[in-house]
Every structure is written in structure tokens, then in C-alpha cells.
C-alpha atoms as a PDB file:
ATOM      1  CA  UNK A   1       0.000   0.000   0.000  1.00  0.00           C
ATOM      2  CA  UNK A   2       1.477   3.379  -1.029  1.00  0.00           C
ATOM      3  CA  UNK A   3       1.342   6.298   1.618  1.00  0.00           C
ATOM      4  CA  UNK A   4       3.216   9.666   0.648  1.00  0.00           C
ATOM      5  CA  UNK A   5       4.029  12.707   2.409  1.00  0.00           C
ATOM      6  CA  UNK A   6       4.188  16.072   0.853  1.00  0.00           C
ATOM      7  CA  UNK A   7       7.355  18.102   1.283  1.00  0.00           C
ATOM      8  CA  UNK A   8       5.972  21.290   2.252  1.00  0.00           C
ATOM      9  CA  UNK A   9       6.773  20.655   5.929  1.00  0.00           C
ATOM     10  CA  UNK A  10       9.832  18.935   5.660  1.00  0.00           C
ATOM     11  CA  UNK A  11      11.870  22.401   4.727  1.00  0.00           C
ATOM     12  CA  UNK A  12      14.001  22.224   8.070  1.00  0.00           C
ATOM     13  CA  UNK A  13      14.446  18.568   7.732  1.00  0.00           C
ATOM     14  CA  UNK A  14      15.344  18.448   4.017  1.00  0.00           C
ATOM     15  CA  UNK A  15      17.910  21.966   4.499  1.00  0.00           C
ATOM     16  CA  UNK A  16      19.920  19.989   6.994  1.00  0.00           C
ATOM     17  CA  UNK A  17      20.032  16.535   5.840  1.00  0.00           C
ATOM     18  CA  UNK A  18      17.940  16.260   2.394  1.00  0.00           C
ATOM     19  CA  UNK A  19      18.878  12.709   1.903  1.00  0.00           C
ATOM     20  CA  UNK A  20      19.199  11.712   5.599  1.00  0.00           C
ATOM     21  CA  UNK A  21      15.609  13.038   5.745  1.00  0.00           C
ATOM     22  CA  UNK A  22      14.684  10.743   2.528  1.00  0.00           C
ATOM     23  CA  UNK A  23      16.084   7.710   4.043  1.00  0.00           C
ATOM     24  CA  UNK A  24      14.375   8.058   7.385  1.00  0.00           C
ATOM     25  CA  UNK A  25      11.122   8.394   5.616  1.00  0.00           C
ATOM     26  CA  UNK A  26      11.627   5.052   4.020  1.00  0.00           C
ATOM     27  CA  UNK A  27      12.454   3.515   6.876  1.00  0.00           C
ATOM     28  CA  UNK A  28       9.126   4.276   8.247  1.00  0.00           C
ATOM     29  CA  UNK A  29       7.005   2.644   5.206  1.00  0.00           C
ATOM     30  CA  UNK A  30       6.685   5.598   3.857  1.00  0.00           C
ATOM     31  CA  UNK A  31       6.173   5.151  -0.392  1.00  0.00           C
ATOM     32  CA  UNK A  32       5.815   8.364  -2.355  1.00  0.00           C
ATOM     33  CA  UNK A  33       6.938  11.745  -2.339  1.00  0.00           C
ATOM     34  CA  UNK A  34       4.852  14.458  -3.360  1.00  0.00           C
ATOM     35  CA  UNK A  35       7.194  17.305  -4.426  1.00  0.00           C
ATOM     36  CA  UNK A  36       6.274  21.350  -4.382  1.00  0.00           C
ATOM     37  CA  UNK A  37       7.641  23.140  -7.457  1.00  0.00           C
ATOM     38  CA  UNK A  38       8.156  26.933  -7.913  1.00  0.00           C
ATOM     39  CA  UNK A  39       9.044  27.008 -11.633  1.00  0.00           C
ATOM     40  CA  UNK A  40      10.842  30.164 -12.925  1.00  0.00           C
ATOM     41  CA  UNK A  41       8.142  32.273 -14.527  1.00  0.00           C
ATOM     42  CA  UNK A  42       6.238  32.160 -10.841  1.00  0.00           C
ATOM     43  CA  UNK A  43       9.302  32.775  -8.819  1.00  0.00           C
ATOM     44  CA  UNK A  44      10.827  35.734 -11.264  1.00  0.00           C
ATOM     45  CA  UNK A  45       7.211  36.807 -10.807  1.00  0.00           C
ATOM     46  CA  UNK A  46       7.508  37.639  -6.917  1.00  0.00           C
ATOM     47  CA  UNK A  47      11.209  38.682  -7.014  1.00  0.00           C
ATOM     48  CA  UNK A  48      10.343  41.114  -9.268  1.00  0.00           C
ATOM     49  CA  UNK A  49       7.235  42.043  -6.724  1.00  0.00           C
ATOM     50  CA  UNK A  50       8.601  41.578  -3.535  1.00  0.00           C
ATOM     51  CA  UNK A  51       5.602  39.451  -2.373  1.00  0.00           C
ATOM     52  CA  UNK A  52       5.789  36.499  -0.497  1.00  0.00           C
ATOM     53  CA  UNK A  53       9.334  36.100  -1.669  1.00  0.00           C
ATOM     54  CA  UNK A  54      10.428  36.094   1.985  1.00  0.00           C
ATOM     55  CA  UNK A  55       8.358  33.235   2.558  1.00  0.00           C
ATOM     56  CA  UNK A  56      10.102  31.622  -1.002  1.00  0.00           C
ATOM     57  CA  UNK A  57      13.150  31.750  -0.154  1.00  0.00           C
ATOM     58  CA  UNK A  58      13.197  31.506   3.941  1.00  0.00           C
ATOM     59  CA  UNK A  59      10.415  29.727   5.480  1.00  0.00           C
ATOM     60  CA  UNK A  60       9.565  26.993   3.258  1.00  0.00           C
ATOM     61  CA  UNK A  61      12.839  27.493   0.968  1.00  0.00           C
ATOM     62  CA  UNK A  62      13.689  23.671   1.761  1.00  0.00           C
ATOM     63  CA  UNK A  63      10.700  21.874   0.441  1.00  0.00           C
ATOM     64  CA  UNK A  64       9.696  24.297  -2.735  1.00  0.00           C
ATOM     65  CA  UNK A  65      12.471  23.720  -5.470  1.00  0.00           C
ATOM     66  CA  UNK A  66      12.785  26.106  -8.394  1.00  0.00           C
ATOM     67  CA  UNK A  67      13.707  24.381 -11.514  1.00  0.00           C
ATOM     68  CA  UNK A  68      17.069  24.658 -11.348  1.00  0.00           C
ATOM     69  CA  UNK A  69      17.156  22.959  -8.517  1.00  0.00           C
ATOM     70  CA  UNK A  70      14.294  19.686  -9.215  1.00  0.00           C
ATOM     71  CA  UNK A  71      16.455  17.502 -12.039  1.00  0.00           C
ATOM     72  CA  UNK A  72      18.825  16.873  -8.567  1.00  0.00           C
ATOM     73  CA  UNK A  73      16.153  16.517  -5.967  1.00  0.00           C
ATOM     74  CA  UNK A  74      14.548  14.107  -7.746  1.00  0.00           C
ATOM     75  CA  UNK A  75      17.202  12.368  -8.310  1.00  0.00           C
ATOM     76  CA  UNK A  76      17.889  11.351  -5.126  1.00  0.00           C
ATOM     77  CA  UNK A  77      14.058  10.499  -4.678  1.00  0.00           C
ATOM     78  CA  UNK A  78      14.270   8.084  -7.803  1.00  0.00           C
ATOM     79  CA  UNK A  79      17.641   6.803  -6.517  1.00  0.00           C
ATOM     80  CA  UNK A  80      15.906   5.866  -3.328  1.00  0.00           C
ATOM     81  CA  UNK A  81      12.920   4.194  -4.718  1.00  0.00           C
ATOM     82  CA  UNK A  82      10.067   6.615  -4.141  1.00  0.00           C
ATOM     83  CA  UNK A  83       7.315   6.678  -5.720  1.00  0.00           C
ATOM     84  CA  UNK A  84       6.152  10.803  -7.724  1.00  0.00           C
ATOM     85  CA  UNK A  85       3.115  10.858  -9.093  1.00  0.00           C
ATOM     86  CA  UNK A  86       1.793  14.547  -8.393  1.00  0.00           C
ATOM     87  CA  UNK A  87       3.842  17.755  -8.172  1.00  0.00           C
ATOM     88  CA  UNK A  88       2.714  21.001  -6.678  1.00  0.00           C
ATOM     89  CA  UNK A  89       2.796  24.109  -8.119  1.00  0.00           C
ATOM     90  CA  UNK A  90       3.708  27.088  -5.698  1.00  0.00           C
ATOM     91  CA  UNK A  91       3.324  30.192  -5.245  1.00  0.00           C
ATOM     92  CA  UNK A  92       1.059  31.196  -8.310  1.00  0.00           C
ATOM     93  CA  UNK A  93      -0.626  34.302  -6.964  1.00  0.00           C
ATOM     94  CA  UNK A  94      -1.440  36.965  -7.256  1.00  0.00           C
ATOM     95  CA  UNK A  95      -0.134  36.412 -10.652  1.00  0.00           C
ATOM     96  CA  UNK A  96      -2.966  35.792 -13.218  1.00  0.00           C
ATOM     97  CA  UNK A  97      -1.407  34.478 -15.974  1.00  0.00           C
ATOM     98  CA  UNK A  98       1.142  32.322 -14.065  1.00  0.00           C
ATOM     99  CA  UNK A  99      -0.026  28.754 -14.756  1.00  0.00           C
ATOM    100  CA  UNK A 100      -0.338  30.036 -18.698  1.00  0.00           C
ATOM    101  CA  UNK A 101       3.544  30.820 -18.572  1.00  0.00           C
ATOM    102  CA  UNK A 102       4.536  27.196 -16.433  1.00  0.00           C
ATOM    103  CA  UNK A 103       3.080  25.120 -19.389  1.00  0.00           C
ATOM    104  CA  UNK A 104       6.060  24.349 -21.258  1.00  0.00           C
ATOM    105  CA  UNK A 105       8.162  23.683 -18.482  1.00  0.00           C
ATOM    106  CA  UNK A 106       5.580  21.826 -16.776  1.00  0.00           C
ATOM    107  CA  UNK A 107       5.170  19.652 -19.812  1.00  0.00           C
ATOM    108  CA  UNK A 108       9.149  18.726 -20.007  1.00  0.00           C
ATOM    109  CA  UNK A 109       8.794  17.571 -16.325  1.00  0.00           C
ATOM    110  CA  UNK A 110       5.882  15.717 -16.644  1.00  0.00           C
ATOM    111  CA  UNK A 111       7.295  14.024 -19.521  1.00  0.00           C
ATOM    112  CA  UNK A 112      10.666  13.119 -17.921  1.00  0.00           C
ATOM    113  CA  UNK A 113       9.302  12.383 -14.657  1.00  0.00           C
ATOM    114  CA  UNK A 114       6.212  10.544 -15.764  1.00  0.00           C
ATOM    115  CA  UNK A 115       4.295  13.299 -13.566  1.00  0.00           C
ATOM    116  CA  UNK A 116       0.795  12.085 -13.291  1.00  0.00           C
ATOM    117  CA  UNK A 117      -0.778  15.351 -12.606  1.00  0.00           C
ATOM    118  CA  UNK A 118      -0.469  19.073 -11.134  1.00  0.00           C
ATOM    119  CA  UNK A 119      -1.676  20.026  -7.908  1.00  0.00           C
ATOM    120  CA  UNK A 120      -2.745  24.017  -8.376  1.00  0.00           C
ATOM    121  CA  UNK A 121      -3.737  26.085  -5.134  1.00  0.00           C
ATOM    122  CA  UNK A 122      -5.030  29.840  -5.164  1.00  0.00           C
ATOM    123  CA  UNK A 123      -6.598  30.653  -1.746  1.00  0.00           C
ATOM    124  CA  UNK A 124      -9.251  32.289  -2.909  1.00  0.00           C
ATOM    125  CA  UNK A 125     -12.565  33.237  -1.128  1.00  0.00           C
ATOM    126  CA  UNK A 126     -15.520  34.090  -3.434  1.00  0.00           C
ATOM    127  CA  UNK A 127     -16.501  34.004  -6.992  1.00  0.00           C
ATOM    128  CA  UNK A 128     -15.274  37.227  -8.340  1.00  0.00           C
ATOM    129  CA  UNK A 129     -11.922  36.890  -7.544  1.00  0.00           C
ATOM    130  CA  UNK A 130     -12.045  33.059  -8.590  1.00  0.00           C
ATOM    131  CA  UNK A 131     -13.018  33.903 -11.659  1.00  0.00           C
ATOM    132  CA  UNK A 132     -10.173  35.833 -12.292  1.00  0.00           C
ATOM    133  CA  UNK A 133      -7.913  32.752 -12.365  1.00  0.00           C
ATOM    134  CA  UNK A 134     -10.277  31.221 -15.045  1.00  0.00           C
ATOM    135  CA  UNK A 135      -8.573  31.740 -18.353  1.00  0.00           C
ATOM    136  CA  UNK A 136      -5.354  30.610 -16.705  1.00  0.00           C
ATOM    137  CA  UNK A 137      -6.659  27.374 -15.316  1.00  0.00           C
ATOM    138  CA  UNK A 138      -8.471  26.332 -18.551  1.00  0.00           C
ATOM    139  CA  UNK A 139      -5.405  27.155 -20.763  1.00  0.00           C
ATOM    140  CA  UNK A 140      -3.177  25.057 -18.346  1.00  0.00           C
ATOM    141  CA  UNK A 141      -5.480  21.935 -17.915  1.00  0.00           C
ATOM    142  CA  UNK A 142      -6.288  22.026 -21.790  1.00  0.00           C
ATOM    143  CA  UNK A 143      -2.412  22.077 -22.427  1.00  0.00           C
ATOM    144  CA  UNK A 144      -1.481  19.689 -19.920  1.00  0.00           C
ATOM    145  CA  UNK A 145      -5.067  17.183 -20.827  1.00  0.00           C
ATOM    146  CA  UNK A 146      -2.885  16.630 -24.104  1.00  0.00           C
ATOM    147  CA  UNK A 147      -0.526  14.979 -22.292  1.00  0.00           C
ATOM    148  CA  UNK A 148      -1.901  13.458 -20.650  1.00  0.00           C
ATOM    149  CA  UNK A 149      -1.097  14.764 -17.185  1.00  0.00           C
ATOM    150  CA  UNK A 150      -4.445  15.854 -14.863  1.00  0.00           C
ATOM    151  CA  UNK A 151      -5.042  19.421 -13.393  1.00  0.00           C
ATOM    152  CA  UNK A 152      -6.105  19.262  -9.502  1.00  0.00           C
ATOM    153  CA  UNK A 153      -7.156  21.392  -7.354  1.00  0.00           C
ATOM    154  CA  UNK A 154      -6.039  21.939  -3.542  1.00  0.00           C
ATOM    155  CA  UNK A 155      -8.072  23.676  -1.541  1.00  0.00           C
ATOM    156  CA  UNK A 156      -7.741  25.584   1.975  1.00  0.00           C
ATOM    157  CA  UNK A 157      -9.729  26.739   4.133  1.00  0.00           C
ATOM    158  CA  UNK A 158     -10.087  29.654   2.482  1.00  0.00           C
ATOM    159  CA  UNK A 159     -12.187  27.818  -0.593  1.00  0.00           C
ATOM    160  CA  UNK A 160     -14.615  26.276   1.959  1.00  0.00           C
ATOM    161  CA  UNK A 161     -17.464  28.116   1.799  1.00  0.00           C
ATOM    162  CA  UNK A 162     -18.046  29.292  -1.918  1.00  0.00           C
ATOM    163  CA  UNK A 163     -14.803  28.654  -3.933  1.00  0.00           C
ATOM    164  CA  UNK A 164     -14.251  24.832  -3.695  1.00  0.00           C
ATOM    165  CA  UNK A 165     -17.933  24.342  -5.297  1.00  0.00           C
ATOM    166  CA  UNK A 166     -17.937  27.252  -7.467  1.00  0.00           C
ATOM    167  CA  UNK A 167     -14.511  25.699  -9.162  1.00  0.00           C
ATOM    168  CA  UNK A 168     -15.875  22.200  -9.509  1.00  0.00           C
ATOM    169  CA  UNK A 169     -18.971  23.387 -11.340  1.00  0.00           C
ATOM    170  CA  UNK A 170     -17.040  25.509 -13.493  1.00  0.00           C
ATOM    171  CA  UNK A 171     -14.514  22.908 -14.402  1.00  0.00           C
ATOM    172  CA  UNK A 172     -15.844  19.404 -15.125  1.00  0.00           C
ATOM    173  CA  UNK A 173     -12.477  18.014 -15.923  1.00  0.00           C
ATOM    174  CA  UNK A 174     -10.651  19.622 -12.489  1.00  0.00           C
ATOM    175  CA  UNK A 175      -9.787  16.920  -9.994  1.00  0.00           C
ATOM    176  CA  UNK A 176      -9.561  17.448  -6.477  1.00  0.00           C
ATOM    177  CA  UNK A 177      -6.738  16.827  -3.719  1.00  0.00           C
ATOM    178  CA  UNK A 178      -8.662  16.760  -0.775  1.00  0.00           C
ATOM    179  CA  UNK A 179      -7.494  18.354   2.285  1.00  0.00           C
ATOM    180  CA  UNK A 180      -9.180  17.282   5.395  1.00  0.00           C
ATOM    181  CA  UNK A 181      -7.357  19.589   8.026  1.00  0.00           C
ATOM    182  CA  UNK A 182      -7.620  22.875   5.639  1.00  0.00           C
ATOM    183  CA  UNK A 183     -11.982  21.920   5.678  1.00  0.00           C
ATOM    184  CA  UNK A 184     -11.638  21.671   9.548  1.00  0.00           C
ATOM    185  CA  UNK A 185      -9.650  24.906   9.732  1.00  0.00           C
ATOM    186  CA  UNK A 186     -12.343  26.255   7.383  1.00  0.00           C
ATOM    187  CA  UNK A 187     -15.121  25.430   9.984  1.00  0.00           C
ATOM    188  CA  UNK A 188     -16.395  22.670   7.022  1.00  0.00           C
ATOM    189  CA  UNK A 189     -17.339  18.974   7.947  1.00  0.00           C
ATOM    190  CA  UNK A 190     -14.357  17.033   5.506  1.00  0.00           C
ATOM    191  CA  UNK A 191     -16.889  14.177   5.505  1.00  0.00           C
ATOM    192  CA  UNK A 192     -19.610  16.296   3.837  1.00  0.00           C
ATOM    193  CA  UNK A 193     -17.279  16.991   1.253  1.00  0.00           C
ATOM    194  CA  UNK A 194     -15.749  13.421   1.045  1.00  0.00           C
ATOM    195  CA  UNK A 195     -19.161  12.520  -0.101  1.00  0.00           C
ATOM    196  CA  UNK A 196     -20.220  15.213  -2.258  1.00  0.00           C
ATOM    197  CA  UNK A 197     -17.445  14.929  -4.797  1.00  0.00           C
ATOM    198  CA  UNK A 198     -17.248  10.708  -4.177  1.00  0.00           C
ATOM    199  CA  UNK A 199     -15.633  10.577  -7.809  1.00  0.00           C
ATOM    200  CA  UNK A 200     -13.697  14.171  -8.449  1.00  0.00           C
ATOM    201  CA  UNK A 201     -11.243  13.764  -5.301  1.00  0.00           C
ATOM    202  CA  UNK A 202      -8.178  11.761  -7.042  1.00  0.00           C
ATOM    203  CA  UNK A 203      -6.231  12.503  -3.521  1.00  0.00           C
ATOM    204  CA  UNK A 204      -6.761  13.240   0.070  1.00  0.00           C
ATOM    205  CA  UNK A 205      -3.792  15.237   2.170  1.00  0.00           C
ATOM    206  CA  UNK A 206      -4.197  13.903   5.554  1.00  0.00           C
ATOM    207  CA  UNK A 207      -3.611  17.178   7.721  1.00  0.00           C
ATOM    208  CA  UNK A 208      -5.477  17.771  11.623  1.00  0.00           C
ATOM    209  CA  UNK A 209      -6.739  20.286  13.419  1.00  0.00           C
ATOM    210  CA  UNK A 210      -7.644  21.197  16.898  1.00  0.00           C
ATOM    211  CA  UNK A 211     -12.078  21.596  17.275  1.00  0.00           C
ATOM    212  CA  UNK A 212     -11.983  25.207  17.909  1.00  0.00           C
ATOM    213  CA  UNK A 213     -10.708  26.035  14.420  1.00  0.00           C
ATOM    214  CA  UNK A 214      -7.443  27.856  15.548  1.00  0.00           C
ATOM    215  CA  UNK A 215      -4.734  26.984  12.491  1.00  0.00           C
ATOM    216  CA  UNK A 216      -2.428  25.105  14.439  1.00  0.00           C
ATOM    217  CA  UNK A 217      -0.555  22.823  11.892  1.00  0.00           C
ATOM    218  CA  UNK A 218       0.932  20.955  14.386  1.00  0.00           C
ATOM    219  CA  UNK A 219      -1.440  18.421  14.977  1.00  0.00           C
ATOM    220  CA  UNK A 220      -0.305  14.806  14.682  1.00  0.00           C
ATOM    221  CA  UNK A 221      -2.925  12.793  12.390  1.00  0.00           C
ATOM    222  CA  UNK A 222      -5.258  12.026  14.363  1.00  0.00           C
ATOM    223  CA  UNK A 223      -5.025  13.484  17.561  1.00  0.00           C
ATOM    224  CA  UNK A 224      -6.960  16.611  17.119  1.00  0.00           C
ATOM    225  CA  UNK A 225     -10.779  16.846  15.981  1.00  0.00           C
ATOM    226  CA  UNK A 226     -10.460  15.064  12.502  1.00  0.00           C
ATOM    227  CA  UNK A 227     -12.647  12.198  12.323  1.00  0.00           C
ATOM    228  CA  UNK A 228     -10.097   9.653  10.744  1.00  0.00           C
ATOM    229  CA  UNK A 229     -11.893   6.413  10.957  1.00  0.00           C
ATOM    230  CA  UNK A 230     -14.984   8.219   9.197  1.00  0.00           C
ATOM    231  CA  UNK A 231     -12.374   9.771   6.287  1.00  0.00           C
ATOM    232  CA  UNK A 232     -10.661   6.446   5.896  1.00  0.00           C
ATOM    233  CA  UNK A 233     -13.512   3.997   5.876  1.00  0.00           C
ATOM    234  CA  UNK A 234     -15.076   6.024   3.111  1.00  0.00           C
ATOM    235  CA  UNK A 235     -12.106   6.354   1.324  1.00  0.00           C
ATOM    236  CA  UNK A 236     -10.558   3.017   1.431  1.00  0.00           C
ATOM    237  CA  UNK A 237     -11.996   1.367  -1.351  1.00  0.00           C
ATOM    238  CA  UNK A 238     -10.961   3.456  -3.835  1.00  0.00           C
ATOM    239  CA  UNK A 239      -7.730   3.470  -2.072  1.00  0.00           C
ATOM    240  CA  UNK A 240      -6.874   0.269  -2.173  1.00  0.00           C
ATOM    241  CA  UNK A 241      -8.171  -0.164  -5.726  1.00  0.00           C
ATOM    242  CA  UNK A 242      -5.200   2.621  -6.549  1.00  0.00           C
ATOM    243  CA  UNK A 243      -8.168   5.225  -7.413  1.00  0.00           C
ATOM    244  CA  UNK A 244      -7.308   7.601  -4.671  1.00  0.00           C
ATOM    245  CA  UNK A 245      -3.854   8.447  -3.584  1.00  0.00           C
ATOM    246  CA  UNK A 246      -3.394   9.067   0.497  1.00  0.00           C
ATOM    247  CA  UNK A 247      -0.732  12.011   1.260  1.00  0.00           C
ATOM    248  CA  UNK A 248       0.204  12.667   4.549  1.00  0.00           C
ATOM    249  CA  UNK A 249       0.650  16.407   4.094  1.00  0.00           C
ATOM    250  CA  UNK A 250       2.190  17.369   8.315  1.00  0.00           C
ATOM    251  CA  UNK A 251       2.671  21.331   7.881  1.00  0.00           C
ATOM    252  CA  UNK A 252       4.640  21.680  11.162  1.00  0.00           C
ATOM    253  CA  UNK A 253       5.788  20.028  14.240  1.00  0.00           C
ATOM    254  CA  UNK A 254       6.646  21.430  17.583  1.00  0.00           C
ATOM    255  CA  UNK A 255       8.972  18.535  18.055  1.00  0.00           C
ATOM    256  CA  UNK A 256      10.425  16.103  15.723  1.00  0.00           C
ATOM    257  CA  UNK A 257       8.321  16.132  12.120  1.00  0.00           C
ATOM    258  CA  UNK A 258       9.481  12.886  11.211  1.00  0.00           C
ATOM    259  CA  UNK A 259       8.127  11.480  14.355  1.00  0.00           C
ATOM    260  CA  UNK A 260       5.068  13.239  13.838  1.00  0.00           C
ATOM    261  CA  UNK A 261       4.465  11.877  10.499  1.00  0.00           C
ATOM    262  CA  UNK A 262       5.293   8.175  11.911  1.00  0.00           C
ATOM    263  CA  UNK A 263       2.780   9.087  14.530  1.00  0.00           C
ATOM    264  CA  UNK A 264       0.001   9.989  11.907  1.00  0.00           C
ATOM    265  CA  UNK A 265       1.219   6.990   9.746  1.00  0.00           C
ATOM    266  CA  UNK A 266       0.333   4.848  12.434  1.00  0.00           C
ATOM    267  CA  UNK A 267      -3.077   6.506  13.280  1.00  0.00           C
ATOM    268  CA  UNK A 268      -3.529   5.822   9.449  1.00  0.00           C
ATOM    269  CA  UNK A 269      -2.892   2.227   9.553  1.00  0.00           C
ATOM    270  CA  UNK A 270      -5.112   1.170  12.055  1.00  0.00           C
ATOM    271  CA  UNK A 271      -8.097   1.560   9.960  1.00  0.00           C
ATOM    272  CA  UNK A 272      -6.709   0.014   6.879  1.00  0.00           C
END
């Protein structure tokens, strides 16, 4: 059974020991990587801007490669026998026309890395600025459709109340990568949603949160107010059958991440 974890957390980790980090995460069963790209259009974007370039380069610097930098990264995650089926694409607002510029590049990876699909994320809150991104998001998935290689769509909590809906509506053909802890933080039941869209969500980023809402990324997989039997009994079907891809996606730790993920790995398990 494949279980991934997405690198958006592991910056710390992966900055002081990038392949130490790798080979502890196969040591704990864990099967596929899901990397976080900031391609160069996107990133010359914000340096030229200023915005949230701090957060590029510093915070999160260790787990969002720029191109340059993903032909060795995933080498090391090939070398090591994980598993990439997905890729992220970062930091794509406020630019409009970002995901129009990625497509070439985004093609050559998929291509050479036999990437399966992109993961897109906006953090948007209503329709009017939603529709904004439209043009963008149906040149990219048309592009990207002829190679076979799947647009999906991450939401937040943000998206909860009108956006999430509003984009699957709008776009028959955009998939869905489910996050459970972003719907919690969003004050949204993630079982409502896991059965609304029963056939759109293609994976689901196991994340927790603490009842009162507060966006506290620290929380190990279920120890906080997800209901994880509920997500993974209705889930594990198409799981099983390879239909729906389980990410453990552990934002932060206030002790050792790896641990934590191991943790929520476990927590996982027992209802498999």
C-alpha cells in the first residue's frame, strides 16, 4: 500500500540533511513523495514584486524547489525508490497568468518524470476573484489534458465556503486533492465533502486540526478533531483499488516532524 508525504513541511528537515531526511522516511514505510515546485516564470514573478518572496526563499525554501534545482532533488528520490506521481505548483498568486507561462516547463517535467498530474492552489474566497484565475486554469489543464497529465485542485480553508464548489462546477475536468485539516480549519465537515465529490477527489492530504478552528498545523494525524476512521472507511476502497492516492501532508511540528508523520502513519494504519 502506497502512503506519501508532501514536502511542504519537511523544509528544516530536508535543508539539513535532504537525503538523511529521505532515508528516514523510508524507513518508516513511507512510499511516495509528493514534491512542491516553484518554476521560474512564478518565482521571477515575486522577485520582481517583492511578495511572499520572503516566505520563497526563507520559510519553506527547503521543500519548494525552483527548476534549477528539481532535475537533482529528484534524483535522489528516484535513486531511493520513491514513488512521484503529483507535483505542486507554488506560489502562483497573485499572478494571473502564471499557470499560462509554467506550461512548457511543466510539460518537459511531466514528460521526464512521468508526472501524473499538477496540484494548483489559489486561496481564494468568493466568486469574483475566482473567476479571475479562469482563463489561466483552462489554458493550463487544456495544455497539460494533451498529455496526458491531470489538473487538480487543492483547496484551503479559504475555498470552503463558496470557492471549492464554485470551481468544480465551473470545471468538469478539475480533480480534487482533498485536504481534510484545511476543511476543519475552514469550519467545514471534511466528511460532507468526502461525499459530495465521491468521484472528483483523485487525492486526500491527511492534515489535523484542533475543534476550535485555531490553524495550528501541528497536529499529529489524528489526535486533534479530525474524524479519521470516518475519512478512511469512506475512502478506502478506492484506495486500495489505486483510485485515490493518500498524502500525509504534516505542515509543522513542535517537536520532531518525522516522528510526527510516523505518529500519523500509524493513526492511518489502524483503519486500513
Amino acid at each position: 500500500m502506497n502512503i506519501g508525504v508532501n514536502t511542504w513541511g519537511l523544509s528544516k528537515a530536508f535543508k539539513k540533511d535532504y537525503n538523511g531526511t529521505l532515508d528516514r522516511l523510508k524507513e518508516l514505510g513511507i512510499t511516495e513523495i509528493e514534491p512542491c515546485f516553484v518554476l521560474n516564470d512564478s518565482f521571477n514573478f515575486f522577485k520582481r514584486i517583492g511578495f511572499y518572496i520572503g516566505l520563497a526563499l526563507n520559510g519553506t525554501s527547503g521543500s519548494n524547489w525552483f527548476t534549477h534545482q528539481i532535475d537533482e532533488k529528484m534524483k535522489a528520490i528516484k535513486e531511493k525508490g520513491f514513488i512521484v506521481k503529483y507535483a505542486h505548483l507554488t506560489f502562483i498568486m497573485p499572478d494571473k497568468k502564471a499557470l499560462g507561462k509554467m506550461i512548457p516547463t511543466a510539460i518537459e517535467l511531466a514528460k521526464k518524470y512521468d508526472i501524473k498530474g499538477y496540484v494548483i492552489s489559489l486561496l481564494v474566497k468568493d466568486k469574483e476573484t475566482t473567476l479571475q484565475y479562469f482563463d489561466d486554469i483552462d489554458k493550463f489543464s487544456k495544455a497539460l489534458k494533451e498529455v496526458g497529465c491531470k489538473t487538480i485542485y487543492h483547496n484551503h480553508s479559504e475555498e470552503m465556503d463558496v470557492a471549492l464548489d464554485f470551481l468544480m462546477e465551473s470545471f468538469p475536468d478539475l480533480d480534487l486533492e482533498f485536504d481534510v485539516g484545511w476543511s476543519i480549519i475552514g469550519k467545514k465537515d471534511p466528511i460532507e465533502f468526502l461525499n459530495k465529490y465521491p468521484d472528483r477527489i483523485k487525492i486526500i492530504h491527511f492534515k489535523d486540526a484542533k475543534q476550535d478552528s485555531d490553524k495550528d498545523l501541528s497536529i499529529v494525524i489524528g489526535n486533534g478533531a479530525l474524524d479519521l476512521r470516518s475519512v478512511v472507511e469512506i475512502t478506502k476502497e478506492k484506495y486500495l483499488k489505486g483510485e485515490i492516492e493518500y498524502i500525509i501532508d504534516q505542515d509543522a511540528s513542535k517537536n520532531d516532524i518525522i516522528n510526527d508523520i510516523r505518529l500519523g502513519l500509524e493513526n492511518i494504519q489502524k483503519y486500513l
